[in-house]
N, C-alpha and C. Protein backbone atom coordinates (compact mmCIF):
# COMPACT_ATOMS: atom_id res chain seq x y z
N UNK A 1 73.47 -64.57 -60.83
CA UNK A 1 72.87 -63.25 -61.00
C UNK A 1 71.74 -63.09 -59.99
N UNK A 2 71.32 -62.03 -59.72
CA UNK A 2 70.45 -61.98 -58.14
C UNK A 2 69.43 -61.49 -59.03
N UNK A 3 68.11 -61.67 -58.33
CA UNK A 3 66.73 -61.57 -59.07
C UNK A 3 66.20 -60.07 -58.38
N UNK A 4 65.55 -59.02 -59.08
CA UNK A 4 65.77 -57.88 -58.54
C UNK A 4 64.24 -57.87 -58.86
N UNK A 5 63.39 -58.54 -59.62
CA UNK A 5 62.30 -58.27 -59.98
C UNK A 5 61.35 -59.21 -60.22
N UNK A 6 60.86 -60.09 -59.26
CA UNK A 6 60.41 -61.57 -59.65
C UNK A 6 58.76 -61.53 -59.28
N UNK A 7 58.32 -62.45 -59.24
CA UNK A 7 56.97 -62.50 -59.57
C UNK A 7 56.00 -61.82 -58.81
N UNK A 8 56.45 -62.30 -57.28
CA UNK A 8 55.87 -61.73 -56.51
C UNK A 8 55.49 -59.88 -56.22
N UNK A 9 57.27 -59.40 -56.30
CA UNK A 9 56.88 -58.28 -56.89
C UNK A 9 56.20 -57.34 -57.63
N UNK A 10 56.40 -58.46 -58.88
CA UNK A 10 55.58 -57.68 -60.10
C UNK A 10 54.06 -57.79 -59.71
N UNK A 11 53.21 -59.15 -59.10
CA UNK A 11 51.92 -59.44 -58.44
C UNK A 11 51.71 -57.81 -57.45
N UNK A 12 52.24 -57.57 -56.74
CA UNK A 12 52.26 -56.55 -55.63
C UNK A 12 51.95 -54.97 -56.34
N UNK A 13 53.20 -54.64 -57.66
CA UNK A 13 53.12 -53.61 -58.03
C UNK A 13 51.61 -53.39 -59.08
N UNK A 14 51.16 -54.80 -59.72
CA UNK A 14 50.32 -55.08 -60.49
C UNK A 14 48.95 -54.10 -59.48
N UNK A 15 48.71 -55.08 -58.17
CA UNK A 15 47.81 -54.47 -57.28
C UNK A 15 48.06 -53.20 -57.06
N UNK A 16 48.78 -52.59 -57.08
CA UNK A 16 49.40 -51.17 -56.34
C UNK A 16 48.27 -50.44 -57.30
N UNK A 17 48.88 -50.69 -58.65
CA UNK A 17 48.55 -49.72 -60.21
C UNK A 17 47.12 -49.72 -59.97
N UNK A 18 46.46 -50.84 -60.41
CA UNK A 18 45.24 -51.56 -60.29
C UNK A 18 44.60 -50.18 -58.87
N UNK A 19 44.95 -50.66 -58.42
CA UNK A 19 44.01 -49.89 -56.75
C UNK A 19 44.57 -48.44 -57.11
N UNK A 20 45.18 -47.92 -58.06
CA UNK A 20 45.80 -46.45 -57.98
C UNK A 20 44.85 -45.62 -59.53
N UNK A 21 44.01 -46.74 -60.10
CA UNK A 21 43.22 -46.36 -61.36
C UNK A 21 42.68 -45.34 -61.52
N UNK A 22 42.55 -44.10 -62.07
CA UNK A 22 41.50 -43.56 -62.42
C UNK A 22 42.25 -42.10 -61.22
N UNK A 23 43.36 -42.18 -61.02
CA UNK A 23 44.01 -41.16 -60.50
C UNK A 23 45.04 -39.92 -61.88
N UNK A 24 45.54 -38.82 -61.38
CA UNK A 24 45.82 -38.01 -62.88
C UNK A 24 47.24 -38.01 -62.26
N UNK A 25 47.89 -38.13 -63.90
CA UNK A 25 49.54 -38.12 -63.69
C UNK A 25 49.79 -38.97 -63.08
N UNK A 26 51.50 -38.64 -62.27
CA UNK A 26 52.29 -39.52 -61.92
C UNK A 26 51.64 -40.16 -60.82
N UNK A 27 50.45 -40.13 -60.37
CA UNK A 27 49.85 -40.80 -59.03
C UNK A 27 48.95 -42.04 -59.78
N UNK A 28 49.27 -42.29 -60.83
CA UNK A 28 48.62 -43.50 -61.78
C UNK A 28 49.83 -44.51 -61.87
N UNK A 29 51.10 -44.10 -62.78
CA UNK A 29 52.40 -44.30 -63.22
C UNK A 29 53.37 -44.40 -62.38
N UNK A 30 53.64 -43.78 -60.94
CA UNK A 30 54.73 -43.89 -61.10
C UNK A 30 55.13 -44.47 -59.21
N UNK A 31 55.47 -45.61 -59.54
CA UNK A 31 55.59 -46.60 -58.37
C UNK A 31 55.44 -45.48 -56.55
N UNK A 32 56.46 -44.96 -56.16
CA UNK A 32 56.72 -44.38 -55.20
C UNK A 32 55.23 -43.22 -55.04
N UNK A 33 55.18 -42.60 -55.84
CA UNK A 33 53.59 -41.79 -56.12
C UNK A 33 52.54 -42.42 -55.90
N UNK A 34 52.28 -43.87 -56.66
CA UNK A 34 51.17 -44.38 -56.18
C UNK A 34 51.44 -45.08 -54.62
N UNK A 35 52.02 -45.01 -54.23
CA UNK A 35 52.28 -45.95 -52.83
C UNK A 35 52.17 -45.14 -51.85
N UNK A 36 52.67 -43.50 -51.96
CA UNK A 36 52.10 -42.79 -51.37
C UNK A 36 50.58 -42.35 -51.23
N UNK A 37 50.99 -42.04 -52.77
CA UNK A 37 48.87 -41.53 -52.68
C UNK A 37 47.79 -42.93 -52.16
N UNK A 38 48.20 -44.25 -52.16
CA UNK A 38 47.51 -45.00 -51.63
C UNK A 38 47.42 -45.08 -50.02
N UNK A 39 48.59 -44.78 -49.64
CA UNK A 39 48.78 -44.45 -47.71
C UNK A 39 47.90 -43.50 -47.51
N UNK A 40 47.79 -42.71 -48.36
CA UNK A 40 47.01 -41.39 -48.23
C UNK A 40 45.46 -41.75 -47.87
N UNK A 41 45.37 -42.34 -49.31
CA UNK A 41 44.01 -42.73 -49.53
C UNK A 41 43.01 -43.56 -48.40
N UNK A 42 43.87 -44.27 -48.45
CA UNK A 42 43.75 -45.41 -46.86
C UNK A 42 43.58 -44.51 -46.20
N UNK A 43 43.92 -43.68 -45.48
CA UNK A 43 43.73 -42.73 -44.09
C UNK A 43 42.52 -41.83 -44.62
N UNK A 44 42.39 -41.53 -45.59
CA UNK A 44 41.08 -40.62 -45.88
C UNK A 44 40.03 -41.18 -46.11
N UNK A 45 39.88 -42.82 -46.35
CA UNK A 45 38.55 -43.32 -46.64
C UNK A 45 38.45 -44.02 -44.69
N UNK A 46 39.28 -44.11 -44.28
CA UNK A 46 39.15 -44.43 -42.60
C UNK A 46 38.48 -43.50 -42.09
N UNK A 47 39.03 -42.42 -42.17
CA UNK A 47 38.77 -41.04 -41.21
C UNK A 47 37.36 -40.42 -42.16
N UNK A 48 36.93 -40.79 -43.09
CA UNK A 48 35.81 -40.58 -43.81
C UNK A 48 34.43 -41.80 -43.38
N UNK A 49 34.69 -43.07 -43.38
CA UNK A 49 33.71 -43.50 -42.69
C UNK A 49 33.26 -43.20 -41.17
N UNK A 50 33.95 -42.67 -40.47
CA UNK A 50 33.61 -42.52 -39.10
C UNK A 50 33.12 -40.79 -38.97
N UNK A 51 33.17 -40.13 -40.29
CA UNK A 51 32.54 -38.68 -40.55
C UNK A 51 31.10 -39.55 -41.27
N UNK A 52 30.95 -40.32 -42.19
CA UNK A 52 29.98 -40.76 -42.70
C UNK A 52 28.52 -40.84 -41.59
N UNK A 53 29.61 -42.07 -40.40
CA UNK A 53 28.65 -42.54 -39.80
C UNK A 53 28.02 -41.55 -39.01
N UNK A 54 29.07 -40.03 -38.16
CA UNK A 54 28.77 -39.37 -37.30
C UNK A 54 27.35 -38.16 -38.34
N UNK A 55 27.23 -38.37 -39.67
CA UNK A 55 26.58 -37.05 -40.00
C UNK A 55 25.30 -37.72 -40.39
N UNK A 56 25.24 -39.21 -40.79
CA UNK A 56 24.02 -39.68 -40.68
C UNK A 56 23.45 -39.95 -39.50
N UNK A 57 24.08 -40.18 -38.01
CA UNK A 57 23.54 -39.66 -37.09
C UNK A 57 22.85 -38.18 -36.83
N UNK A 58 23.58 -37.09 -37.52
CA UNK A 58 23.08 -35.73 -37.04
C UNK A 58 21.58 -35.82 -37.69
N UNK A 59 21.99 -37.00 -39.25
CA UNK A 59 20.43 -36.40 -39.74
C UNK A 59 19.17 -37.44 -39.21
N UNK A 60 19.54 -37.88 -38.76
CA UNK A 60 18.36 -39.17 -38.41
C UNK A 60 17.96 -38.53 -36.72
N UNK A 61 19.04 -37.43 -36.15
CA UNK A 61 18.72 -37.19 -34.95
C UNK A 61 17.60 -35.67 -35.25
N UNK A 62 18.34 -34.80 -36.38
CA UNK A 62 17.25 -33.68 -36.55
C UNK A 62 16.37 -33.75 -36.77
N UNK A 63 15.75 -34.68 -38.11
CA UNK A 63 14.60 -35.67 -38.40
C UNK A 63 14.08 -36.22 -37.31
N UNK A 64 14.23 -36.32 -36.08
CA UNK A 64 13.46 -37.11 -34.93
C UNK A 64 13.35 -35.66 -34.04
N UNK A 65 13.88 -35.08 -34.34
CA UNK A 65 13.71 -33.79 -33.37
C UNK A 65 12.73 -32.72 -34.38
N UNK A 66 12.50 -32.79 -35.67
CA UNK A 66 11.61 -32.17 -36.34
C UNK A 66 10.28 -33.03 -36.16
N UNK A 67 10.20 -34.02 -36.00
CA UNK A 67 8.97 -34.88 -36.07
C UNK A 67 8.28 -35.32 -34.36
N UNK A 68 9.73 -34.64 -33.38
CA UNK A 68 8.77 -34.72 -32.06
C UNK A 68 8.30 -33.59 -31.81
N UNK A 69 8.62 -32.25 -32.47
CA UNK A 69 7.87 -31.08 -32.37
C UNK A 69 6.58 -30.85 -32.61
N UNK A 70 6.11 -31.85 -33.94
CA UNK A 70 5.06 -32.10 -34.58
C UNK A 70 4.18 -32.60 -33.19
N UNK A 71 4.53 -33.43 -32.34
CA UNK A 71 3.78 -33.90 -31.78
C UNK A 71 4.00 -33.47 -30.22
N UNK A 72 4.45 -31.78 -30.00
CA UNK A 72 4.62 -31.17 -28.63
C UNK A 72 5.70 -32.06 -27.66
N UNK A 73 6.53 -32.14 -28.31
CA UNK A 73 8.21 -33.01 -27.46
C UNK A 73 9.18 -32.48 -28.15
N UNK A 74 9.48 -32.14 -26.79
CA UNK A 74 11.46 -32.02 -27.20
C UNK A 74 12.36 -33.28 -27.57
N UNK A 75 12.90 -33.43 -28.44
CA UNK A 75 13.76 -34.73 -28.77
C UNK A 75 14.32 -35.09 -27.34
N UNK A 76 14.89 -34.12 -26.70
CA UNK A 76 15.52 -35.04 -25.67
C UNK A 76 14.54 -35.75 -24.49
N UNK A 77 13.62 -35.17 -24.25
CA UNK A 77 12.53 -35.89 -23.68
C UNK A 77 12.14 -37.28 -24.24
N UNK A 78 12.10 -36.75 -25.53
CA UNK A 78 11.71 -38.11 -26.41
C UNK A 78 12.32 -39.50 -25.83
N UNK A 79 13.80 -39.19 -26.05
CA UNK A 79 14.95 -39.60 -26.35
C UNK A 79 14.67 -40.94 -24.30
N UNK A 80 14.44 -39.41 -23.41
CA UNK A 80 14.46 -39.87 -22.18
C UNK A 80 13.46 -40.79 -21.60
N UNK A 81 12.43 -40.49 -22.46
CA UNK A 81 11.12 -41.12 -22.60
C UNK A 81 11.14 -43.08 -22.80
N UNK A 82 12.08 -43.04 -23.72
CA UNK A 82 12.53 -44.40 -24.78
C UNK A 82 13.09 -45.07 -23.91
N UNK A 83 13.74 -44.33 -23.55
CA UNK A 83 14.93 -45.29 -21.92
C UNK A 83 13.94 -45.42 -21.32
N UNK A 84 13.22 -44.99 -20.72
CA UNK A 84 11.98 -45.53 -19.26
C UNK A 84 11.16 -46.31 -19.59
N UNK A 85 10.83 -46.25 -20.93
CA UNK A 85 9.91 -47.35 -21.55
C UNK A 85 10.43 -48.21 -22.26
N UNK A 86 11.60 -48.58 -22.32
CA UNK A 86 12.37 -49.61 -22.21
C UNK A 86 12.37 -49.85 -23.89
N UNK A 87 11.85 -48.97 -24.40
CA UNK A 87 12.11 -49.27 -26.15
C UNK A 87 13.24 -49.23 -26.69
N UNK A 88 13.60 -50.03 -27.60
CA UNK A 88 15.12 -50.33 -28.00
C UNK A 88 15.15 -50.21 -29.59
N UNK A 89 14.65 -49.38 -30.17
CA UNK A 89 14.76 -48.69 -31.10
C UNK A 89 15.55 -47.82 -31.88
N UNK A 90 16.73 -47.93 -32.62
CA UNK A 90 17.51 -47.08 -32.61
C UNK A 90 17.48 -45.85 -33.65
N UNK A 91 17.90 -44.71 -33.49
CA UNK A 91 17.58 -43.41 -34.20
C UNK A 91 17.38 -43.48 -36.24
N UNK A 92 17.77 -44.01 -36.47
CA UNK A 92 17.74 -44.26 -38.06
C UNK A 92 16.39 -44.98 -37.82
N UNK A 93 15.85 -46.06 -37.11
CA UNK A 93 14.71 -46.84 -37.96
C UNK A 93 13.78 -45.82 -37.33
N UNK A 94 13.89 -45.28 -35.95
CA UNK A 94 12.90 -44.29 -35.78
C UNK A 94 12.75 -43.34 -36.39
N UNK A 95 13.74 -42.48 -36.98
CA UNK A 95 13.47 -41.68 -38.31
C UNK A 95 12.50 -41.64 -39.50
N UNK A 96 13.37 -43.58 -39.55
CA UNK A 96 12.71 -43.80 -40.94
C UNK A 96 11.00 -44.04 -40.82
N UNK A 97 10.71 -44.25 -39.76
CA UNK A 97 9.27 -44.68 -39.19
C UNK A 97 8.76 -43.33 -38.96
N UNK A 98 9.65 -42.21 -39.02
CA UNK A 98 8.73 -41.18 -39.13
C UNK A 98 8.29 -40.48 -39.97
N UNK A 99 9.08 -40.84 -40.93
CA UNK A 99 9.03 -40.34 -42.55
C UNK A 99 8.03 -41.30 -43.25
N UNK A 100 8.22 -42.76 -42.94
CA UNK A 100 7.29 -43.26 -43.99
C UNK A 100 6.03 -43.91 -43.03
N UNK A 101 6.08 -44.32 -41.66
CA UNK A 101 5.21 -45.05 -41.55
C UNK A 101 4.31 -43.63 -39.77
N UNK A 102 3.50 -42.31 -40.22
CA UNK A 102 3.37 -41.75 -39.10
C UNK A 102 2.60 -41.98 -38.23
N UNK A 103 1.79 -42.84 -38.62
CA UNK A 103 1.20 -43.47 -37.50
C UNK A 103 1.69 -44.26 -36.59
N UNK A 104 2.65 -45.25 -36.75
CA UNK A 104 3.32 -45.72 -35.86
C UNK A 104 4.15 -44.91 -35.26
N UNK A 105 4.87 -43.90 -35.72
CA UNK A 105 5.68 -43.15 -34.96
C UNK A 105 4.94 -42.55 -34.05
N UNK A 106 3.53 -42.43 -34.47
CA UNK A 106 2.74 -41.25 -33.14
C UNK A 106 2.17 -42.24 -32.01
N UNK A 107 2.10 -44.04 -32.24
CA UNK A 107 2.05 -44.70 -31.04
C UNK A 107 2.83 -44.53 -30.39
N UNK A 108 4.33 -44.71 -30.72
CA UNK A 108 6.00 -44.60 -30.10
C UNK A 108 5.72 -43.05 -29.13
N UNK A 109 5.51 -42.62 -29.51
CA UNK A 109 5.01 -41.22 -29.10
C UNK A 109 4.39 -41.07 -27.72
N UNK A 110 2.61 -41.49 -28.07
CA UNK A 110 1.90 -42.06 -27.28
C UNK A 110 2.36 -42.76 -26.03
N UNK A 111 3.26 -44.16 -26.66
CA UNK A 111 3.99 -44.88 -25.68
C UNK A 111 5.24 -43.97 -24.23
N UNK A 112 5.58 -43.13 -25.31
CA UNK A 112 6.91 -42.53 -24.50
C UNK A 112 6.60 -41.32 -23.49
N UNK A 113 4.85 -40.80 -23.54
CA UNK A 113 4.40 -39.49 -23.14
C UNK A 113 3.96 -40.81 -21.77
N UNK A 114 3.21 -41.82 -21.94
CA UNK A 114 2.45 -42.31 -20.66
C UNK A 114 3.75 -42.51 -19.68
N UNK A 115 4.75 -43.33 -20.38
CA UNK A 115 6.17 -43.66 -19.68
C UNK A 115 6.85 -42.50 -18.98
N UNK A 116 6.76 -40.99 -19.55
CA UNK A 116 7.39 -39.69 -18.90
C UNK A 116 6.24 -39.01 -17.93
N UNK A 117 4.98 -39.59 -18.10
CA UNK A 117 3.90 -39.69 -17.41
C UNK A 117 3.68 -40.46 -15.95
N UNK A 118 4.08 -41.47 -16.04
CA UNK A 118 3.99 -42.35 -14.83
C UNK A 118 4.97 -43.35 -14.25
């Protein structure tokens, strides 16, 4: 008799269900449904981290462009400033240094005006 349904299988479909939890109807239940909606899923949490990463850039870049206004700079000056003065700082911790720590952000500042300066 030929084995149509053996362990390994059942291990595989076990994971399928398991990773398909907390979905409505036949996209919970029913083998071919969940295997789709999981292909699915896979491509939307891919194509969702690389939207994640691109919009916490927008906000860590507006936040640095609201906080160089404060101090008479255009972000991109800023930005051009950082390259000549060789600071290697990247946009999230400079953000975050402008939100919580402003005094240091207004040395960085300081630093990047003498550097577009001379």
């Amino acid at each position: 008799m030929r084995t149509t349904y053996g362990a390994a299988r059942a291990k595989a479909k076990r994971r399928l269900f398991k990773r398909a939890k907390g979905n409505r109807g036949g996209r919970k239940n029913l083998l071919r449904t969940v295997k789709e909606t999981e292909v699915r899923s896979g491509a939307y949490s891919y194509r969702d981290r690389k939207v994640r990463a691109r919009d916490f850039r927008r906000l860590w870049i507006t936040r640095l462009s609201a906080a160089c206004r404060a101090h008479d700079m255009r972000y991109s000056q800023f930005i051009h400033g950082l390259n000549k003065a060789n600071i290697q700082l990247d946009r999230k911790s400079l953000s975050e240094m402008a939100i919580h720590d402003p005094a240091g952000f207004e040395a960085v500042v300081d630093i990047v005006k003498a550097a577009l300066a001379g």
